[in-house]
Protein backbone atom coordinates (compact mmCIF):
# COMPACT_ATOMS: atom_id res chain seq x y z
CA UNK A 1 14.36 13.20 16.07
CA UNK A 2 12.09 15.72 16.48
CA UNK A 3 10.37 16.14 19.41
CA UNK A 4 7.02 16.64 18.15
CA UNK A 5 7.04 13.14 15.97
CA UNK A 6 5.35 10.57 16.50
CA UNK A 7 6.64 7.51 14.65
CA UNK A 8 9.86 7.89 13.21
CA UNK A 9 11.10 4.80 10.67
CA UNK A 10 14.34 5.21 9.21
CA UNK A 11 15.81 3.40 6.41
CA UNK A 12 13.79 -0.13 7.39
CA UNK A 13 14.24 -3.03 5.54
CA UNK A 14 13.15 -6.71 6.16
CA UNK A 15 13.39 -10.23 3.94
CA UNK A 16 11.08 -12.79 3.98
CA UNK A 17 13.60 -15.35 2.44
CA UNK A 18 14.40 -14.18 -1.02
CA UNK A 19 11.65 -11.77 -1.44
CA UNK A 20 12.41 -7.76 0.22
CA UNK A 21 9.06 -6.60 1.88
CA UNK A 22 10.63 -3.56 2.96
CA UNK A 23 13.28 -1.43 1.03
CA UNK A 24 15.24 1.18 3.31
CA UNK A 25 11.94 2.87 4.12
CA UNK A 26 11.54 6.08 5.60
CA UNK A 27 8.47 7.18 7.40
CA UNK A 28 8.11 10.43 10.07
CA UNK A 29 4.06 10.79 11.37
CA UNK A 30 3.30 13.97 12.83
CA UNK A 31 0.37 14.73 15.41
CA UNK A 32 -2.93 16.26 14.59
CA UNK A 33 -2.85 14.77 10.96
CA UNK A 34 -4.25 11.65 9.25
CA UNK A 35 -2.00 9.54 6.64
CA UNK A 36 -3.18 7.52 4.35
CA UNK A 37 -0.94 4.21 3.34
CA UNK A 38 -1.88 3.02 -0.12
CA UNK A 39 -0.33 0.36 -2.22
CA UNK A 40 -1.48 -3.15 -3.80
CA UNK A 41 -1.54 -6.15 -2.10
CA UNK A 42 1.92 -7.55 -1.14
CA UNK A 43 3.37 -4.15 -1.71
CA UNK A 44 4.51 -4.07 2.21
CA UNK A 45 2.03 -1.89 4.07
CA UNK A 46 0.74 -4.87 6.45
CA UNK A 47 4.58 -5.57 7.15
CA UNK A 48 5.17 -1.81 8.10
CA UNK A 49 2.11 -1.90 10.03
CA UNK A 50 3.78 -4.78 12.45
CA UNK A 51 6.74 -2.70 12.37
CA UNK A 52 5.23 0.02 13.91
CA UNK A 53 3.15 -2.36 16.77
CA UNK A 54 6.37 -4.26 17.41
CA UNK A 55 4.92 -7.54 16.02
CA UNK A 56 8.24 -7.68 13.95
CA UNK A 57 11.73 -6.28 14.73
CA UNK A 58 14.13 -4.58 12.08
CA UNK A 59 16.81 -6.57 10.55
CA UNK A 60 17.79 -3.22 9.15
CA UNK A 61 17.07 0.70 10.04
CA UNK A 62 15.20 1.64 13.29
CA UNK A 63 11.80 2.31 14.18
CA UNK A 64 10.65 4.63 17.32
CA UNK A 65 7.19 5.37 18.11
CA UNK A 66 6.48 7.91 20.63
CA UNK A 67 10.25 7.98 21.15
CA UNK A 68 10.49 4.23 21.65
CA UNK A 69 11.32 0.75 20.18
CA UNK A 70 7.94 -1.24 20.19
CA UNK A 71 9.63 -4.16 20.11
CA UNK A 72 11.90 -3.36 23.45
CA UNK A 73 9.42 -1.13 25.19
CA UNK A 74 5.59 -2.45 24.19
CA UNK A 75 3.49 -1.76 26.93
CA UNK A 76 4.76 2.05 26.86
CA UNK A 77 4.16 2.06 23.14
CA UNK A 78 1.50 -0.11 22.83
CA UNK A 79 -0.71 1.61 25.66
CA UNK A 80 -0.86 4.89 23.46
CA UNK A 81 -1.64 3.29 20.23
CA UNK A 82 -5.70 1.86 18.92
CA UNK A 83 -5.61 -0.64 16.74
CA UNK A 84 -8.28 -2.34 14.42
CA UNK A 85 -6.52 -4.93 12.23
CA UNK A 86 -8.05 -6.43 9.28
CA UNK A 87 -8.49 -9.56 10.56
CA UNK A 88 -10.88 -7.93 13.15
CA UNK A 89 -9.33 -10.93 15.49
CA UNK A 90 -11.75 -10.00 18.31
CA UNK A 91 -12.36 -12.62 20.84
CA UNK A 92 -15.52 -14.71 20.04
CA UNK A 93 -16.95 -15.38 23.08
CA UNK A 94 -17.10 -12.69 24.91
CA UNK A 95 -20.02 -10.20 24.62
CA UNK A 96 -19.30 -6.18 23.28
CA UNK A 97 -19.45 -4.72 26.79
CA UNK A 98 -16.87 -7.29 28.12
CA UNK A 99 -14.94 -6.52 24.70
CA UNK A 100 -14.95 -3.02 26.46
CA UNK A 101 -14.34 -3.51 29.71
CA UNK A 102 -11.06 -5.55 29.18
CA UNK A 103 -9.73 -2.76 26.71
CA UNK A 104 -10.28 -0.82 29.30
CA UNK A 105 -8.62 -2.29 31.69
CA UNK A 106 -5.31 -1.44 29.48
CA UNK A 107 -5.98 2.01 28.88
CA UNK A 108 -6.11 4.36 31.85
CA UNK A 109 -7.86 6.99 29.44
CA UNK A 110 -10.64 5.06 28.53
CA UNK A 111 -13.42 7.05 27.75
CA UNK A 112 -16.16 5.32 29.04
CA UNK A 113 -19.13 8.09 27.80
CA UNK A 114 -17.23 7.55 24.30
CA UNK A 115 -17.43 4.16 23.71
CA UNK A 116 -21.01 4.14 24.62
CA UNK A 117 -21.95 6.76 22.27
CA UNK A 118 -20.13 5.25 19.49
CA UNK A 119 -22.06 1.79 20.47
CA UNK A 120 -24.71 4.06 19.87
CA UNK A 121 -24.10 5.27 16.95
CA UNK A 122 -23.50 2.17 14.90
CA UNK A 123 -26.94 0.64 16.77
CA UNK A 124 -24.68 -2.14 18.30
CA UNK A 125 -26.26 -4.07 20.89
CA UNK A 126 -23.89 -4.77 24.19
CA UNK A 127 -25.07 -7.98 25.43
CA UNK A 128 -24.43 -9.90 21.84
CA UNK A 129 -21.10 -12.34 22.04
CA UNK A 130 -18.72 -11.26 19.17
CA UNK A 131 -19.22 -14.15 17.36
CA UNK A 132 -22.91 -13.79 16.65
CA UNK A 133 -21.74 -10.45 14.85
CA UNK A 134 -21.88 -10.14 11.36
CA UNK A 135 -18.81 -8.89 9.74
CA UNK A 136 -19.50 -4.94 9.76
CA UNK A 137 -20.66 -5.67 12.92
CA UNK A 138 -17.17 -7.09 14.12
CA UNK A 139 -15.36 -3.92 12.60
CA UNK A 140 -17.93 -1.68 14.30
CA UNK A 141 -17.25 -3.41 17.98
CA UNK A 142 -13.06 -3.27 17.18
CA UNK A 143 -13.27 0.44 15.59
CA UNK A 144 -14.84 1.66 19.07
CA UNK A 145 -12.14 -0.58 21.22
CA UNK A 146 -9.50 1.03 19.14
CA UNK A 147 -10.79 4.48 19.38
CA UNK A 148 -12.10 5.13 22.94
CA UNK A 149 -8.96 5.13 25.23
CA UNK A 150 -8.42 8.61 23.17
CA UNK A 151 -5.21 6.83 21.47
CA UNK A 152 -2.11 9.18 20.72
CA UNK A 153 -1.55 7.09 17.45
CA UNK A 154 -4.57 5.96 16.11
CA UNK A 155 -3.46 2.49 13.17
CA UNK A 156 -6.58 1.26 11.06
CA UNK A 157 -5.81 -1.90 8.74
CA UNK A 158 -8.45 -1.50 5.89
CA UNK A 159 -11.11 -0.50 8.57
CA UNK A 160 -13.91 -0.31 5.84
CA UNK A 161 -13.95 -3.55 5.11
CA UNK A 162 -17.32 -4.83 5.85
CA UNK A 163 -18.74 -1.11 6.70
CA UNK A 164 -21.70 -0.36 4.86
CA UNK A 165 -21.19 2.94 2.55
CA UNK A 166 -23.16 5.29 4.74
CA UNK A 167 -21.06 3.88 7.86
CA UNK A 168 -17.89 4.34 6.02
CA UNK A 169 -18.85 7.82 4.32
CA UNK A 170 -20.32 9.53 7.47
CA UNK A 171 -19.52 7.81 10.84
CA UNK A 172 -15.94 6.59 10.23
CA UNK A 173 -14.73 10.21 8.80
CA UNK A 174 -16.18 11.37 11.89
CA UNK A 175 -14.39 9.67 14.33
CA UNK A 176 -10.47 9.57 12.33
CA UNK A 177 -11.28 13.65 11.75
CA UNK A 178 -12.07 13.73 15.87
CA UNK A 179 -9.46 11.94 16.40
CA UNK A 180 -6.81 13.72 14.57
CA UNK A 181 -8.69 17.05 15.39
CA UNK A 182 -7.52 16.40 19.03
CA UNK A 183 -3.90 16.20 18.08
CA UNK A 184 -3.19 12.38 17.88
CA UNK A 185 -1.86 10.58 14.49
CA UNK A 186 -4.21 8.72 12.23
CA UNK A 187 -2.59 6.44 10.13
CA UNK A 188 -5.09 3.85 7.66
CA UNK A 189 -4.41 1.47 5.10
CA UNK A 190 -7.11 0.98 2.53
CA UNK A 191 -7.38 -0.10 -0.55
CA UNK A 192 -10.38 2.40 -1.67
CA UNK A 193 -8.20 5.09 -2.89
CA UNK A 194 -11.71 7.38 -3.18
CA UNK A 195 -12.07 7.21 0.44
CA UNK A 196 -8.19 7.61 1.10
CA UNK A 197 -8.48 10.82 -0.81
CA UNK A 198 -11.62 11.80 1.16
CA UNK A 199 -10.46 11.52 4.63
CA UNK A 200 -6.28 12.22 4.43
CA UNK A 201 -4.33 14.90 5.21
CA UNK A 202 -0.82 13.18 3.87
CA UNK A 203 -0.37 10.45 1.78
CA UNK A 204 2.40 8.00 1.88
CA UNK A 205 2.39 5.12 -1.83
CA UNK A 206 4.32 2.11 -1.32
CA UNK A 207 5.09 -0.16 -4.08
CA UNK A 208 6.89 -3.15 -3.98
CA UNK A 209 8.50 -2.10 -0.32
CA UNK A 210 9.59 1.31 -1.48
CA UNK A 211 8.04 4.48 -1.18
CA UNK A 212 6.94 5.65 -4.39
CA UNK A 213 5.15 8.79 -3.14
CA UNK A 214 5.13 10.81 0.03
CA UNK A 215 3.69 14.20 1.20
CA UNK A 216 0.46 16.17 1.45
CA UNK A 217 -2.27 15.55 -0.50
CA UNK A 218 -3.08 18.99 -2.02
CA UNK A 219 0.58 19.56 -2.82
CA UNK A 220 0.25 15.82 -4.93
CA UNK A 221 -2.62 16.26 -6.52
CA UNK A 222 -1.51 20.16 -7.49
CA UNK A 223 1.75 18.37 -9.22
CA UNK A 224 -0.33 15.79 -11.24
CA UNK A 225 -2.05 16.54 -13.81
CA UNK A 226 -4.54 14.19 -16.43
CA UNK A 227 -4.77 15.10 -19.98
CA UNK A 228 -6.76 14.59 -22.84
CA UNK A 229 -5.35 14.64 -26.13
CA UNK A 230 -5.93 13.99 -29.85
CA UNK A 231 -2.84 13.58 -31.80
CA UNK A 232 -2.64 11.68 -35.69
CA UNK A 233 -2.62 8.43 -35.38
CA UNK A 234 0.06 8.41 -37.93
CA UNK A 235 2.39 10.60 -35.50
CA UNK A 236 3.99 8.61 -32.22
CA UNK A 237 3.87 10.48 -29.49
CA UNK A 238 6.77 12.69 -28.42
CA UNK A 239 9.19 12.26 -25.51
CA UNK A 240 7.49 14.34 -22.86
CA UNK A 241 8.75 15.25 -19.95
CA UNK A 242 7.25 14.38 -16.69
CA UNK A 243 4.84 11.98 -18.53
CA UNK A 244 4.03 9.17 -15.79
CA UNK A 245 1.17 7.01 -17.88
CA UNK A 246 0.19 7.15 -21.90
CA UNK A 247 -2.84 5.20 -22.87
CA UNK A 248 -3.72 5.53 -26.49
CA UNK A 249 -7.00 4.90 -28.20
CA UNK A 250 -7.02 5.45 -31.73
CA UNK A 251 -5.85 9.55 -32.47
CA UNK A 252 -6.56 10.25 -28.14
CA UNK A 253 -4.33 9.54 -25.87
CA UNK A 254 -4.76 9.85 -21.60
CA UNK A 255 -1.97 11.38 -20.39
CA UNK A 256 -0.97 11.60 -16.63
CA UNK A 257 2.09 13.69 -15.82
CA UNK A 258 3.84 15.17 -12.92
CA UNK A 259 4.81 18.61 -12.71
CA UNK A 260 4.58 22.22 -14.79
CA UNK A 261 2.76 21.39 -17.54
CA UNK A 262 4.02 24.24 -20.14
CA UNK A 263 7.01 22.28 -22.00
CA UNK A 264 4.89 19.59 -22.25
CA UNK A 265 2.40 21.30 -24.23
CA UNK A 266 4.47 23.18 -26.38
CA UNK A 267 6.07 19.86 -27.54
CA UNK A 268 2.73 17.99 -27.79
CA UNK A 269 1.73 21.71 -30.01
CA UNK A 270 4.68 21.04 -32.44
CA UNK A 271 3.86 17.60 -32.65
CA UNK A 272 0.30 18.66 -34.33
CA UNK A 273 -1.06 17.48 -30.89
CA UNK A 274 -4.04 19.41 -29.47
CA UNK A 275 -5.07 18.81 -25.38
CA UNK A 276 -8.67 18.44 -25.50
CA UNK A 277 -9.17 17.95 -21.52
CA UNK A 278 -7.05 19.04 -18.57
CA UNK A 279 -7.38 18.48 -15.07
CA UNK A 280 -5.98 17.59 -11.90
CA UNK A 281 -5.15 13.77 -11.70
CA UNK A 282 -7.56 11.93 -9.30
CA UNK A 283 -5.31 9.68 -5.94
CA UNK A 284 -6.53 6.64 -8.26
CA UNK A 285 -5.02 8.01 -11.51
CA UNK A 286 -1.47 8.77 -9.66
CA UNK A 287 -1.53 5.52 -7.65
CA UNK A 288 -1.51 3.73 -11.09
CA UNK A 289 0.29 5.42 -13.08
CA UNK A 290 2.86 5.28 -10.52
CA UNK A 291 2.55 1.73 -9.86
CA UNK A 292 2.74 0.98 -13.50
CA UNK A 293 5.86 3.35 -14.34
CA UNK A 294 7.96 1.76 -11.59
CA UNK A 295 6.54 -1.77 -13.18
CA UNK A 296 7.97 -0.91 -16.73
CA UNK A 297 11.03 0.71 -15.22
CA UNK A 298 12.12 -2.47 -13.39
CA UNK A 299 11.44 -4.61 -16.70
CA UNK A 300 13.53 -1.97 -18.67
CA UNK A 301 16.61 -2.11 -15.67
């Protein structure tokens, strides 16, 4: 493994009785970059996530973080990772600066100065118990208890839910870009695929417990592209190659395809087809047309 990786999951599985969460999935996380885990629900992000914090060992494959089984080793591990879960399962009565005070009382690098500016920041008051806070307000108090020991593997479960949209826009970019920007791994499931493409450096798509999709952003959103076309209605559309989703609507069709788009043209040209519209494919336009090809392909098989 190499040295400078931070998680390393190799060929993981795991059943939950007769249904397979997780397929032979491989995963390496690399410092100083933030990943963003996408897929639907029940796709088997939450069940990699307690992988990764040791909540669940492998029946198959191996996982290390920072050079470690979490399951064997968790206060090692588990001392270098923050972690705001989507249950934001923060205990209710005690108040935000005891919420901080036992964190820190794990974390030698607590960053006292930190946590008070983020408290700050999102206007939280100290002395209010956890469970007079509204929901933002809960995610607010567990994002700066997962963020202010200066973590070496930073793990958000959906951490926008209950943000409001200036909160998520400006204040939690800030602190994952800080974060990573100090050379620690982000890694964040979400379901808004706007904001995954907004704040990622890598993106890893799981569907149905396998990795559909893996790699850096740019590089996947340079291979994809969306098209616009108008072809007779009278004339089916031709076999094209790298052609991941086809919607039709009357003579147009939306077209999202992976890779050099030059043979595909030339056979939608000879087909009497003419591309109205090109441009790169949007995270949201891969993620389902990727979703929905593996769908049809595992009806067809």
């Amino acid at each position: 493994m190499p040295e400078s990786s931070v998680v390393q999951v190799s060929q993981l599985s795991r059943r939950f009785g007769r249904t397979l969460a997780l397929d032979e999935v491989s995963v390496q996380l690399q410092p100083g970059l933030v990943y963003g885990l996408v897929g639907a629900n029940g796709a088997g992000k939450t069940t990699l996530i307690k992988h990764l914090l040791g909540l669940l060992r492998a029946q198959s494959g191996t996982v290390r973080v920072f050079d470690r089984d979490p399951v064997k080793h968790p206060v090692e591990v588990l001392r270098r990772i923050g972690y705001l879960s989507e249950e934001r399962d923060l205990p209710d009565w005690m108040r935000v600066d005891e919420l901080m005070r036992y964190t820190a009382a794990y974390h030698s690098g607590w960053d006292q100065h930190y946590a008070e500016q983020l408290l700050t920041q999102f206007d939280l008051d100290a002395s209010k118990k956890i469970q007079s806070l509204s929901k933002g307000m809960r995610a607010q108090a567990g994002l700066v208890a997962a963020v202010a020991h200066r973590p070496g593997f930073l793990l958000l479960d959906e951490p926008s839910t209950g943000l409001d949209a200036v909160v998520r826009k400006d204040i939690l970019n800030a602190i994952v870009r800080t974060i990573a920007d100090a050379g620690s791994t982000v890694l964040f499931s979400s379901h808004l695929l706007d904001e995954v493409e907004q704040m990622s450096d890598r993106i890893i798509m799981i569907d149905s417990g396998h990795i559909v999709l893996s790699g850096d952003l740019d590089d996947l959103k340079e291979r994809h592209h969306r098209l616009t076309v108008r072809l007779d209605a009278r004339v089916d559309l031709p076999d094209l190659p790298g052609v991941l989703s086809a919607e039709q609507s009357g003579n147009s069709w939306l077209l999202v395809i992976e890779g050099e788009q030059d043979q595909t043209l030339a056979l939608l040209q000879a087909a009497g087809g003419e591309v109205l519209h090109s441009r790169l494919a949007t995270l949201h336009e891969i993620f389902l047309a990727r979703v929905s090809r593996r769908q049809l392909l595992t009806m067809e098989g």
